[in-house]
Protein backbone atom coordinates (compact mmCIF):
# COMPACT_ATOMS: atom_id res chain seq x y z
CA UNK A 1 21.78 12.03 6.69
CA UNK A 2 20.19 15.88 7.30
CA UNK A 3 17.15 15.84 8.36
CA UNK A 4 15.20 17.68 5.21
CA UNK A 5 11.41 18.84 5.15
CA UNK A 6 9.67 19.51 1.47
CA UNK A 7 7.51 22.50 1.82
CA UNK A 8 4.91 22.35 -1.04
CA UNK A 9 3.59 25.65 -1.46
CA UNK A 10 0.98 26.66 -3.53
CA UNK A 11 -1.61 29.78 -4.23
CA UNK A 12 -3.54 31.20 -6.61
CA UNK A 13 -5.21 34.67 -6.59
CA UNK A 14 -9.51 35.10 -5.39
CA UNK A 15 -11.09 38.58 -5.56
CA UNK A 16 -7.59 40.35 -6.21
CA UNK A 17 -5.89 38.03 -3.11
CA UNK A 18 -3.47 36.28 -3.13
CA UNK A 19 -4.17 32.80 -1.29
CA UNK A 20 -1.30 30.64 -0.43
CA UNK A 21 -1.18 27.29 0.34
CA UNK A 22 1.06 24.06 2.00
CA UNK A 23 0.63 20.63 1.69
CA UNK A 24 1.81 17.78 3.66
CA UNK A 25 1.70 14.65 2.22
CA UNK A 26 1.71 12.00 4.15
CA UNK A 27 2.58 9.03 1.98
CA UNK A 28 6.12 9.43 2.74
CA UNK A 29 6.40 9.69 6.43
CA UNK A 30 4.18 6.78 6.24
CA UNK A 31 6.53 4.35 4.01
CA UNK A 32 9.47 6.00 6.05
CA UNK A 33 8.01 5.04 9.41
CA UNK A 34 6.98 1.95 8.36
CA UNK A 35 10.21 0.36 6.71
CA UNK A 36 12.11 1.65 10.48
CA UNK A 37 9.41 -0.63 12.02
CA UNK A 38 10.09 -3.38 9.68
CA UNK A 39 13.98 -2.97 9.89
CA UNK A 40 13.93 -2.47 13.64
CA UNK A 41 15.02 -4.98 15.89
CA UNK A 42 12.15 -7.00 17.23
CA UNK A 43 11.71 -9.48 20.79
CA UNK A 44 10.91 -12.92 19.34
CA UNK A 45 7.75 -13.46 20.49
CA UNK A 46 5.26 -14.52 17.40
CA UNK A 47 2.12 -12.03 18.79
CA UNK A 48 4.90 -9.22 18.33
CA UNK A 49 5.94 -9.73 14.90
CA UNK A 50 2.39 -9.89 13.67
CA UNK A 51 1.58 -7.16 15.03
CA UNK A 52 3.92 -5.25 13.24
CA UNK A 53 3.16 -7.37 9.93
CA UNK A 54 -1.01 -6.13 10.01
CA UNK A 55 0.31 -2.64 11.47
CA UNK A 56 2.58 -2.45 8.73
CA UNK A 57 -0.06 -3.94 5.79
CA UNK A 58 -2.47 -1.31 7.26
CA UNK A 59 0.31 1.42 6.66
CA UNK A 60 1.31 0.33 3.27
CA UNK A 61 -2.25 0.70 2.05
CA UNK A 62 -2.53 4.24 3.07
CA UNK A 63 0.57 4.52 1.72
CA UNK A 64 -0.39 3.56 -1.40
CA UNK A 65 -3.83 5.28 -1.78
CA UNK A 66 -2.38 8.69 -0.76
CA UNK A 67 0.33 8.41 -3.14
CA UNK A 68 -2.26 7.44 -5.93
CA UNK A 69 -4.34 10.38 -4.76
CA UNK A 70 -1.42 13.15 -4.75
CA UNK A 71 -0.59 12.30 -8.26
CA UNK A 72 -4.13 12.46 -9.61
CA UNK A 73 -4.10 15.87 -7.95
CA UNK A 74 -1.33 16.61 -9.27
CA UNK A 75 -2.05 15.82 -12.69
CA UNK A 76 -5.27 18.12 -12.40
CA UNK A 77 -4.63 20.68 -10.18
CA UNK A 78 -4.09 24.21 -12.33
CA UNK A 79 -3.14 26.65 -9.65
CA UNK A 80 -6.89 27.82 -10.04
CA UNK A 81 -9.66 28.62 -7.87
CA UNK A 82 -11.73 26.88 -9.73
CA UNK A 83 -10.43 23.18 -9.46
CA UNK A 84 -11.00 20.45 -11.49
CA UNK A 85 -14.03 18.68 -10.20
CA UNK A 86 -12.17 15.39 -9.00
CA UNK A 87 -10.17 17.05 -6.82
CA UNK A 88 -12.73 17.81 -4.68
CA UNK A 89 -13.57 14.05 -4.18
CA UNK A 90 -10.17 12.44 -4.07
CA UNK A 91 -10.45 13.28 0.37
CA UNK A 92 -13.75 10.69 0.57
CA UNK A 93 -13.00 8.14 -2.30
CA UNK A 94 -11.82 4.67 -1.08
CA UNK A 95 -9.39 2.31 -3.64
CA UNK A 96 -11.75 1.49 -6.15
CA UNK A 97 -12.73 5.20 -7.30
CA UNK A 98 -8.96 6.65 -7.01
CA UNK A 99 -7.89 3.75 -9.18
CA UNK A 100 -10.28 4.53 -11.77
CA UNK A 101 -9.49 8.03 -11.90
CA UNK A 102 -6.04 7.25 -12.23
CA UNK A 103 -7.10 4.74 -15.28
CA UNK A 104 -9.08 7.93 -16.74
CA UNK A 105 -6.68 10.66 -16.74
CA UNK A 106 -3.22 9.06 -16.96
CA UNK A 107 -2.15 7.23 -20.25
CA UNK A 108 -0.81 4.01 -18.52
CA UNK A 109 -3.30 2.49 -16.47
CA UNK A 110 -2.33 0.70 -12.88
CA UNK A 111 -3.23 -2.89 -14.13
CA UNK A 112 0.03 -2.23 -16.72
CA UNK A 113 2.56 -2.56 -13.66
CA UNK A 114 3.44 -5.91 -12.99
CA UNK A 115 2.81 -4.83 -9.54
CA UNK A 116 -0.52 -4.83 -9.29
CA UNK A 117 -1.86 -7.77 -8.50
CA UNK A 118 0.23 -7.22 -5.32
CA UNK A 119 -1.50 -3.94 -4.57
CA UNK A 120 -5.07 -6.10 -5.03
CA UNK A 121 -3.95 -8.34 -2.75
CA UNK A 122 -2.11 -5.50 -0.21
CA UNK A 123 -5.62 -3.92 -0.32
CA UNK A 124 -7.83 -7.21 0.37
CA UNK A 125 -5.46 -7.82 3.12
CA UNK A 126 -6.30 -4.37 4.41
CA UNK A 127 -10.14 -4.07 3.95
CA UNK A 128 -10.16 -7.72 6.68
CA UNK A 129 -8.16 -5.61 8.61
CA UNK A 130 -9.47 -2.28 9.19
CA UNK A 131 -12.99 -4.22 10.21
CA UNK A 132 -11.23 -6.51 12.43
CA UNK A 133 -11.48 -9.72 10.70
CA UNK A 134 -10.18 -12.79 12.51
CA UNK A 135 -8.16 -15.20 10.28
CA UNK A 136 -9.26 -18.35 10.51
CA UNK A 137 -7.67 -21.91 8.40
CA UNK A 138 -9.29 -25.18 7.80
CA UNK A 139 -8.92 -28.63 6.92
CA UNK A 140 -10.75 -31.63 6.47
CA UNK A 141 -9.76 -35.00 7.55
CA UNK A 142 -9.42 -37.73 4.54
CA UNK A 143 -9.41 -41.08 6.28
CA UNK A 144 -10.85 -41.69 9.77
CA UNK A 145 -7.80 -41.38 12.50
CA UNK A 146 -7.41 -38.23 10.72
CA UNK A 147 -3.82 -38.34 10.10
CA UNK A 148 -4.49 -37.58 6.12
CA UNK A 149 -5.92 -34.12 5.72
CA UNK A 150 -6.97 -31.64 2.64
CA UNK A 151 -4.52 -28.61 2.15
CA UNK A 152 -5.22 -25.57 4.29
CA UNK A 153 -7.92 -23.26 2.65
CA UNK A 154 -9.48 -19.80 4.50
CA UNK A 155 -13.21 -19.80 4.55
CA UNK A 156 -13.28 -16.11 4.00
CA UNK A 157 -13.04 -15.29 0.35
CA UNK A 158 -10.40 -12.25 0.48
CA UNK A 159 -8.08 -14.11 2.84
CA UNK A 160 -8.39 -17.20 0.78
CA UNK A 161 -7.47 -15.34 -2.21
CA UNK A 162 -4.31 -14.15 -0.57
CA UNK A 163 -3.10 -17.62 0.37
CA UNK A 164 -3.49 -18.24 -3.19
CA UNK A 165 -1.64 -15.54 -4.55
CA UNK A 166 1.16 -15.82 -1.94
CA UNK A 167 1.29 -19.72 -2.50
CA UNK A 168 1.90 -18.79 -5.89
CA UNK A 169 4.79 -16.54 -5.20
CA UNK A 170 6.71 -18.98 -2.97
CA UNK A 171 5.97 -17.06 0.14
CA UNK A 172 3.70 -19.69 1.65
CA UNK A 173 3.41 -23.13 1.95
CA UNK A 174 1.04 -25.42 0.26
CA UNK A 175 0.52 -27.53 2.86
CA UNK A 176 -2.46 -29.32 5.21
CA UNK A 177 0.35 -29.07 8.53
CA UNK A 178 -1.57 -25.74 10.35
CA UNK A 179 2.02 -23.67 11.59
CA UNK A 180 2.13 -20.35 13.22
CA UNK A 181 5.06 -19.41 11.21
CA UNK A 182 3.21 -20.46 8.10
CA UNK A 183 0.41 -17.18 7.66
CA UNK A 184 -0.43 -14.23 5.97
CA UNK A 185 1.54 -12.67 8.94
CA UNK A 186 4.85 -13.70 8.08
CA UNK A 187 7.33 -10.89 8.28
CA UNK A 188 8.50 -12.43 4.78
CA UNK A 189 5.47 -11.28 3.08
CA UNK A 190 4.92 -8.04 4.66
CA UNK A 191 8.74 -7.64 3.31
CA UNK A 192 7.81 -8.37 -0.06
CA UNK A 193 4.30 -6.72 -0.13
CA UNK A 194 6.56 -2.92 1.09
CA UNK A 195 8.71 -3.64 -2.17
CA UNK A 196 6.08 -3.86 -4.59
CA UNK A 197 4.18 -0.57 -3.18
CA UNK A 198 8.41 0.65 -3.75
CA UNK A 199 8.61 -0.64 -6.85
CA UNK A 200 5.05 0.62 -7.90
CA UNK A 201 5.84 4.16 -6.60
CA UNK A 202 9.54 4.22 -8.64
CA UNK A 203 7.78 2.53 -12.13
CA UNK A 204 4.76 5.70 -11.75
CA UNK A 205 7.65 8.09 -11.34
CA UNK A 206 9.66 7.44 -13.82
CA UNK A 207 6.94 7.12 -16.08
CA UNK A 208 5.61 10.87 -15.37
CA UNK A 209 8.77 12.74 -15.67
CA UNK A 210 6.59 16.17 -16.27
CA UNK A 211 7.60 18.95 -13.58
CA UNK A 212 3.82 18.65 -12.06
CA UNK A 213 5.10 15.77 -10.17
CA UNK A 214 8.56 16.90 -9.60
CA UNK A 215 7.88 18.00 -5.72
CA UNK A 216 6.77 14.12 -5.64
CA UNK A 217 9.79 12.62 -7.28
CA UNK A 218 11.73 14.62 -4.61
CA UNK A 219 9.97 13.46 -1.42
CA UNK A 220 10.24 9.88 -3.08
CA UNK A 221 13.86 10.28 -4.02
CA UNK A 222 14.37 11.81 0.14
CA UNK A 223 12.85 9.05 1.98
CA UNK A 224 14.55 6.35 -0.29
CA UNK A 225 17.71 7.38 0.98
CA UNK A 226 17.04 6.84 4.95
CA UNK A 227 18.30 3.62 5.75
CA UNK A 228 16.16 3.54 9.33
């Protein structure tokens, strides 16, 4: 397909002048980039392919967080120079403050999606991440020759919690056998985790059809088209 750039342009008028503005958001090259990484063909070496499963968990988080943030703005920006006094801290507020001012100033809060709880988890995933977190599994033998062991658990809390939830889903194996293809890292998951943020993105949409978010809604509708 054409190659097609949004220009979001903005303004409002200070002192008698007209200021004009352009934004860039950068939630969309950012799921774009990302689902070419994931689609693109890949050497079969394990180190590779989680590589691009933490790169791409990283990404989606961003992803998600600057899409949250754009349509709070959205939803509060008046064309003014005086702005709404939110907007000024959506640049320095991590997940936990956008989230609640999404929850204050739209009528359907986040925890309504059935998506959610995969955005927790996305997020978890990403806070072990961005500080470097090793991921580390444990057993513990049940008889003495060892050959009878508990089920894999994570010491740390967060990635422990994901196990969980992914166990739940089917994505992960129950098990006490320790497998390299059997981790958070699986390219299965990081699959599944890029079509929730998708399918959280699309449900938001279409539930704020009001022409504040339609330069949104058109960058979404653009980058769901490339197929990579």
């Amino acid at each position: 397909m054409d190659d097609i750039i949004h220009a979001n342009l903005g303004g409002y008028q200070k002192d008698g002048v007209w200021v004009s503005n352009q934004t860039i958001r950068l939630w969309p090259h950012i799921i774009a980039g990302t689902r070419w990484m994931l689609q693109a063909p890949k050497p079969q070496q394990t180190i590779i392919h989680r590589g691009v499963a933490m790169t791409a968990i990283n990404n989606l988080a961003v992803a998600v967080e600057g899409f949250i943030g754009d349509i709070i703005y959205a939803q509060l920006d008046t064309n003014s120079e005086i702005q709404h006094p939110v907007i000024s801290k959506l640049p320095d507020s991590s997940w936990e403050p956008k989230r609640a001012f999404y929850n204050r100033y739209f009528i359907k809060k986040l925890s309504a999606y059935s998506e959610f709880r995969s955005i927790e988890i996305l997020m978890l995933l990403r806070n072990n991440l961005l500080h470097g977190l090793s991921y580390i599994e444990s057993n513990q033998a049940l008889n003495v020759s060892g050959t009878e062991r508990t089920k894999i658990v994570s010491p740390n809390k967060k990635y422990q919690k994901a196990r969980e939830f992914f166990i739940s889903k089917g994505l992960l194996a129950d098990t006490s056998q320790m497998s390299s293809s059997e981790s958070l890292w699986k390219l299965q998951i990081v699959v599944f985790l890029f079509s929730e943020v998708s399918r959280l993105i699309t449900h938001i949409i279409v539930d704020n059809p009001e022409n504040k978010f339609l330069g949104i809604k058109s960058e979404w509708e653009m980058i769901s088209k490339i197929q990579g």
